[in-house]
C-alpha atoms as a PDB file:
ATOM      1  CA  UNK A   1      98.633 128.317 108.738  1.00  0.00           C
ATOM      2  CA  UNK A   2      95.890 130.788 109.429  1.00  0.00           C
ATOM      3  CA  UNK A   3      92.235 130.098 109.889  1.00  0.00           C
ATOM      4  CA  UNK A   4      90.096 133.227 108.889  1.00  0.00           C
ATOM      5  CA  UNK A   5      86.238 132.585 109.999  1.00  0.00           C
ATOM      6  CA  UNK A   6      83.317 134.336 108.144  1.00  0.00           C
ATOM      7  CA  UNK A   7      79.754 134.471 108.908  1.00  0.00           C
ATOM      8  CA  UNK A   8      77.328 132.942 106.739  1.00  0.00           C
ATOM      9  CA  UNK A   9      74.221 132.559 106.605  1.00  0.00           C
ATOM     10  CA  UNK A  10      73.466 128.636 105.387  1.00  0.00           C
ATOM     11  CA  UNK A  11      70.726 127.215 103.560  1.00  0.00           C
ATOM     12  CA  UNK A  12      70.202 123.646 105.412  1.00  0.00           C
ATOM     13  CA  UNK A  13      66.515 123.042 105.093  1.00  0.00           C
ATOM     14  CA  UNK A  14      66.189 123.508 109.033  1.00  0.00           C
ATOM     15  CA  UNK A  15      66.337 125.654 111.658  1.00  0.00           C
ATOM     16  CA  UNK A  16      70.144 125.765 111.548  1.00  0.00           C
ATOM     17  CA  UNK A  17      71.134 128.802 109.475  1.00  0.00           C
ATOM     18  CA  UNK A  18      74.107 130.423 111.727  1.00  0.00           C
ATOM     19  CA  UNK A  19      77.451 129.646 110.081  1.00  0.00           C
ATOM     20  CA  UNK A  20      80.715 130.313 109.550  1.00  0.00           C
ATOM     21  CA  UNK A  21      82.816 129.915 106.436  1.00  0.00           C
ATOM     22  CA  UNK A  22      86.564 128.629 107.154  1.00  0.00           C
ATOM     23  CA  UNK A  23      89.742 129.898 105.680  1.00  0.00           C
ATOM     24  CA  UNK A  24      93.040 128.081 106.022  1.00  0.00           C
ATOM     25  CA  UNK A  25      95.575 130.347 104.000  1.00  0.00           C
ATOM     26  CA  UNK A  26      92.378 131.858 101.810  1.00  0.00           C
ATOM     27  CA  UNK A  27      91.316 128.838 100.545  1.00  0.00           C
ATOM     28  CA  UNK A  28      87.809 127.446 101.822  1.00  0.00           C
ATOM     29  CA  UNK A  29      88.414 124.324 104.539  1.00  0.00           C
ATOM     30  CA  UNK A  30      84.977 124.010 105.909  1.00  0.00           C
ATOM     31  CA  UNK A  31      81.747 125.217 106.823  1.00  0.00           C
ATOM     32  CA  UNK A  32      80.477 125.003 110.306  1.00  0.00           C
ATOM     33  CA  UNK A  33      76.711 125.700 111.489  1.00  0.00           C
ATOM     34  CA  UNK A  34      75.468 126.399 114.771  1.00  0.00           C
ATOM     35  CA  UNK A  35      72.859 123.886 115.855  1.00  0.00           C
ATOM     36  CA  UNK A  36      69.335 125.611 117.018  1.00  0.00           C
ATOM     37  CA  UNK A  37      67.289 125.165 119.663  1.00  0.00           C
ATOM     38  CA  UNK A  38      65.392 122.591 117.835  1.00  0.00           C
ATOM     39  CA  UNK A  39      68.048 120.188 118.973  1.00  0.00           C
ATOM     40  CA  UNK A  40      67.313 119.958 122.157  1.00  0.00           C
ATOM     41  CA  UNK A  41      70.729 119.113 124.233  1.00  0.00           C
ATOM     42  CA  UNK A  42      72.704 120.065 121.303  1.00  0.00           C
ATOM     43  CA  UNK A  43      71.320 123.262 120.835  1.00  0.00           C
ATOM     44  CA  UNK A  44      74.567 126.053 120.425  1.00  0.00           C
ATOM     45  CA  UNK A  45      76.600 123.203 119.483  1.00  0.00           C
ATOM     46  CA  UNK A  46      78.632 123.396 116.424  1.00  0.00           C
ATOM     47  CA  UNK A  47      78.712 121.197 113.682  1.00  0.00           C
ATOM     48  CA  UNK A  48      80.560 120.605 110.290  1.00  0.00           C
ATOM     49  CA  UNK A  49      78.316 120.703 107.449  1.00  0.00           C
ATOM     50  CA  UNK A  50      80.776 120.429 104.377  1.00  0.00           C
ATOM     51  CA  UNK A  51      85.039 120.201 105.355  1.00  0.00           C
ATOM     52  CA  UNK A  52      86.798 120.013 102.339  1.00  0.00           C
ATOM     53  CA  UNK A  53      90.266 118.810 100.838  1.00  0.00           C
ATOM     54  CA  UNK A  54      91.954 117.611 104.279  1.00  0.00           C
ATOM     55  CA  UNK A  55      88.877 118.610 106.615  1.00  0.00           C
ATOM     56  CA  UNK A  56      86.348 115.975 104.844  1.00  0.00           C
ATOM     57  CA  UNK A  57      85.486 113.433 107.476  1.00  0.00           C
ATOM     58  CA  UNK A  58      82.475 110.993 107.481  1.00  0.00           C
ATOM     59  CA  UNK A  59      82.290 110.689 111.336  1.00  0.00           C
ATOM     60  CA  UNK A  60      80.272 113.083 112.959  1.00  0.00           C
ATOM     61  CA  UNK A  61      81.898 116.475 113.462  1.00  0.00           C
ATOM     62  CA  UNK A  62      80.230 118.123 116.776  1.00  0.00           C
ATOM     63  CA  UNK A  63      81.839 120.799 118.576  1.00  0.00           C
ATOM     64  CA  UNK A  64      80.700 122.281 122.246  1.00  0.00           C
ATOM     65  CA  UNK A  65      82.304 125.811 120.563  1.00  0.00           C
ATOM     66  CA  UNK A  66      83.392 127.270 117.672  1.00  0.00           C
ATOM     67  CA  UNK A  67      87.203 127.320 119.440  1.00  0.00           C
ATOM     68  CA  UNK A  68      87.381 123.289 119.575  1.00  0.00           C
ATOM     69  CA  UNK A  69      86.150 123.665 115.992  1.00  0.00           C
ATOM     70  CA  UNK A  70      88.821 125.792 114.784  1.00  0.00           C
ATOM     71  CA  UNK A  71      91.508 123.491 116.790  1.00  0.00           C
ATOM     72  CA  UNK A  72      89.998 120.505 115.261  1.00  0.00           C
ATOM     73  CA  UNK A  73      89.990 122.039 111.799  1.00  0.00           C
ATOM     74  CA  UNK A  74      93.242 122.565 112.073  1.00  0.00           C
ATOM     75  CA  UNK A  75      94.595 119.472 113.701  1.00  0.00           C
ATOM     76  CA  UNK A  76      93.174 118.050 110.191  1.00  0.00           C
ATOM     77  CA  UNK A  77      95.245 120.039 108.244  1.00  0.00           C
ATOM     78  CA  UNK A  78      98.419 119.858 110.664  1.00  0.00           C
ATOM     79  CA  UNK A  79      98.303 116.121 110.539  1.00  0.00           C
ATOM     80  CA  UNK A  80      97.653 115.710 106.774  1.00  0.00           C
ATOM     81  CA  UNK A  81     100.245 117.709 105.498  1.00  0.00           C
END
């Protein structure tokens, strides 16, 4: 498996509009954004606005980077399959 990331600008209603679009194998797994400054202690922090298939989750998804994203992304898909 391959993860391809893709920057993305994303409409969230906030301050949070850095993304990236994730690929596992060309197909869309995920969308991360980077939280803004707005959040305070969070701020740079990455989290998952939308996984998809095998990466949906309804815990909270926060990452300190977008590497522990990616490796989290793809334990998901690792584990599921």
């Amino acid at each position: 498996m391959t993860l391809r990331l893709q920057p993305v600008q994303v409409a969230t209603g906030s301050y949070d509009v850095d993304g990236q679009l994730v690929f596992a194998d060309g197909l869309l797994v995920a969308v991360l954004v980077r939280l803004s400054d707005d959040h305070n202690d969070l701020a740079g922090m990455w989290f998952l606005e939308a996984g998809f298939g095998r990466v949906v989750t309804t815990e909270l998804a926060l990452f300190a980077d977008i590497d522990k994203a990616q490796s989290w992304i793809e334990q998901r898909l690792a584990h599921a399959a």
